[in-house]
N, C-alpha and C. Protein backbone atom coordinates (compact mmCIF):
# COMPACT_ATOMS: atom_id res chain seq x y z
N UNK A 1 141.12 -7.29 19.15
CA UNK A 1 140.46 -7.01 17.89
C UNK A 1 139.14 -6.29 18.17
N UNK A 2 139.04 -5.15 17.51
CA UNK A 2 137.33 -4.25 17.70
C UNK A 2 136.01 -5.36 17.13
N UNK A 3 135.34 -5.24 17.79
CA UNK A 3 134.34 -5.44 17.79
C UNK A 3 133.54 -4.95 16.52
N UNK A 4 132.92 -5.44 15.60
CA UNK A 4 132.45 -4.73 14.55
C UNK A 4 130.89 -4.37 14.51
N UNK A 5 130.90 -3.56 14.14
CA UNK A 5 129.30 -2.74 14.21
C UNK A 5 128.26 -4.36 13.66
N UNK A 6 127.26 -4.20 14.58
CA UNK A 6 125.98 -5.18 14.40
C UNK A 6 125.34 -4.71 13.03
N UNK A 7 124.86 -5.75 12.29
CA UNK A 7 124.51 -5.91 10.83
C UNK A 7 122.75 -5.01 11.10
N UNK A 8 122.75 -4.41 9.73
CA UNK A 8 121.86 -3.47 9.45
C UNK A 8 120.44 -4.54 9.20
N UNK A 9 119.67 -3.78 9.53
CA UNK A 9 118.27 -5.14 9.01
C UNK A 9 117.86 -5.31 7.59
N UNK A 10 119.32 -4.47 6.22
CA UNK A 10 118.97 -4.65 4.93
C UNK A 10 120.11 -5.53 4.78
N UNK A 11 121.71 -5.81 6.13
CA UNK A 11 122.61 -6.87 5.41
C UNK A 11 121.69 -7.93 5.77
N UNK A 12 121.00 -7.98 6.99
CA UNK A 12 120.31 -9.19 7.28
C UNK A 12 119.44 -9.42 6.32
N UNK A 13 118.84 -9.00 5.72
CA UNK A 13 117.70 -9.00 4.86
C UNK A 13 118.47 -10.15 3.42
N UNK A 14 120.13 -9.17 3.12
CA UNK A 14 120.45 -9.99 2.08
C UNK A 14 121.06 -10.91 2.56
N UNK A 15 121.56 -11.26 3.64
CA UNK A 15 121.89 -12.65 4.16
C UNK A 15 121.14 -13.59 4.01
N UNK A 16 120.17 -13.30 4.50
CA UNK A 16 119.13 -14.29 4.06
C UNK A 16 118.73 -14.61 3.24
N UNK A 17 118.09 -13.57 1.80
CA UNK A 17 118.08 -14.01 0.37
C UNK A 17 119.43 -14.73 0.01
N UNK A 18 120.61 -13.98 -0.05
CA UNK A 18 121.61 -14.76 -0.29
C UNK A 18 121.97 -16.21 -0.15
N UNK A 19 121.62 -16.43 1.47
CA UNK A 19 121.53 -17.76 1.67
C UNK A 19 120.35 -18.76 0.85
N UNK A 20 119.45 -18.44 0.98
CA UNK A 20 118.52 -18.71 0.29
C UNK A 20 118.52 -19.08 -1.00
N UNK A 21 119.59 -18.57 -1.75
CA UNK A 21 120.15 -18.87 -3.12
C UNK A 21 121.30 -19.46 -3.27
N UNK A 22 121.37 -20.12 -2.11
CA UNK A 22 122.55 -21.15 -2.34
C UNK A 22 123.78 -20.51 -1.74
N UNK A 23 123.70 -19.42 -1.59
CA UNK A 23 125.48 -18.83 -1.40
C UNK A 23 126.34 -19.10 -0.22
N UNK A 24 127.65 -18.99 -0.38
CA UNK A 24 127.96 -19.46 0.98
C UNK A 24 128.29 -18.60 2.34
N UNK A 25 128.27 -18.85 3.10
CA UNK A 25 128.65 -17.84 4.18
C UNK A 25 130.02 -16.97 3.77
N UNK A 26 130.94 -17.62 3.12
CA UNK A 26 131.96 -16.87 3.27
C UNK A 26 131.97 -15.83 1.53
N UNK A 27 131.25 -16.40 0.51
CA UNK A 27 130.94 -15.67 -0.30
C UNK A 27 129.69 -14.35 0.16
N UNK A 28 128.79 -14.30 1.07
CA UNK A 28 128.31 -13.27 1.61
C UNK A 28 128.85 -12.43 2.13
N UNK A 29 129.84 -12.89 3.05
CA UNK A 29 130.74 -12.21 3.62
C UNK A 29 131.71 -11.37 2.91
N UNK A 30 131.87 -11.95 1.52
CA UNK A 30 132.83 -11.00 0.59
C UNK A 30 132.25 -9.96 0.12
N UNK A 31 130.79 -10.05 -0.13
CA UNK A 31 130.04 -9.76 -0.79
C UNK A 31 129.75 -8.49 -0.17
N UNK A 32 129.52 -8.64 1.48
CA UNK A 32 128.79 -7.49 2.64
C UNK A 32 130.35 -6.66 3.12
N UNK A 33 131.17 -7.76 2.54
CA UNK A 33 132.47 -7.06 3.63
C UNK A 33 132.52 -7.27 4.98
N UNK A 34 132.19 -8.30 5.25
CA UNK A 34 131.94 -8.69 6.70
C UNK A 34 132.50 -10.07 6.58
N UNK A 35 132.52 -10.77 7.88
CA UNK A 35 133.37 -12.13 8.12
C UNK A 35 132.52 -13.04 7.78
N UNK A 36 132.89 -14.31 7.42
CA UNK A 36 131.95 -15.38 7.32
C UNK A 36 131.25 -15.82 8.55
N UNK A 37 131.93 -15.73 9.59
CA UNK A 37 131.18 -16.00 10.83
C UNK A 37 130.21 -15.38 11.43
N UNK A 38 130.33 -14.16 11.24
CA UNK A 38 129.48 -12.92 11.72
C UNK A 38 127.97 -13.37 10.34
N UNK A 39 128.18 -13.52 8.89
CA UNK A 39 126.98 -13.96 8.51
C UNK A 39 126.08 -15.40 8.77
N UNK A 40 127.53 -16.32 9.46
CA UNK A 40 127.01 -17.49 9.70
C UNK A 40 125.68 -17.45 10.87
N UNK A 41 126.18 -16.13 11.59
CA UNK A 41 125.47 -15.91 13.55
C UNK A 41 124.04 -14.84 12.94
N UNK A 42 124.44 -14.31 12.05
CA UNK A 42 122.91 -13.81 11.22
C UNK A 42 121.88 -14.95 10.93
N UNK A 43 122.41 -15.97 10.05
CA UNK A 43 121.73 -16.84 9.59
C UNK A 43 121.42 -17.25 10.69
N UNK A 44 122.09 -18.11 11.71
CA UNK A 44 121.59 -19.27 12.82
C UNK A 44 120.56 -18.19 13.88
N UNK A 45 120.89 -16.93 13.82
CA UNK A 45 119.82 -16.21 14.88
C UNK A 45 118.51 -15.96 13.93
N UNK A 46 118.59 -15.93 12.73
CA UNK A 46 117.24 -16.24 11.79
C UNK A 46 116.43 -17.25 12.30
N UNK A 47 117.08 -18.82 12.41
CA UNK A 47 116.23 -19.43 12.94
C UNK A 47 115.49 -19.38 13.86
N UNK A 48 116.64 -19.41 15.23
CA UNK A 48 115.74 -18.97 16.19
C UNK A 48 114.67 -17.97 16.51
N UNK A 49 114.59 -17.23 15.91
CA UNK A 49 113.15 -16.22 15.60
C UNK A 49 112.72 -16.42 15.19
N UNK A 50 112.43 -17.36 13.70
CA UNK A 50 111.30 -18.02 13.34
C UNK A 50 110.36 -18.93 14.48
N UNK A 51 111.20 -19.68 15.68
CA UNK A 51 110.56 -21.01 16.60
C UNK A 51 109.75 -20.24 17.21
């Protein structure tokens, strides 16, 4: 399976609002056209750059 292009710093941007408003990973994912997992690894690498 290809590898899919790394998220732009405006999907990240709405990943994060998104999340932020409750939504779920896999409704973002419908939303960006991207997998739920791939927004799940957006969100969890959010954190770690905040520490």
């Amino acid at each position: 399976m290809p590898k899919a292009a790394e998220f732009t710093d405006v999907e990240r941007g709405t990943v994060i609002g998104l999340r932020e408003a409750d939504w779920t990973f896999i409704a973002i994912g419908k939303h960006l056209g991207r997998s739920a997992k791939g927004v799940g690894n957006v969100w969890k690498a959010r954190g770690a750059e905040e520490s």
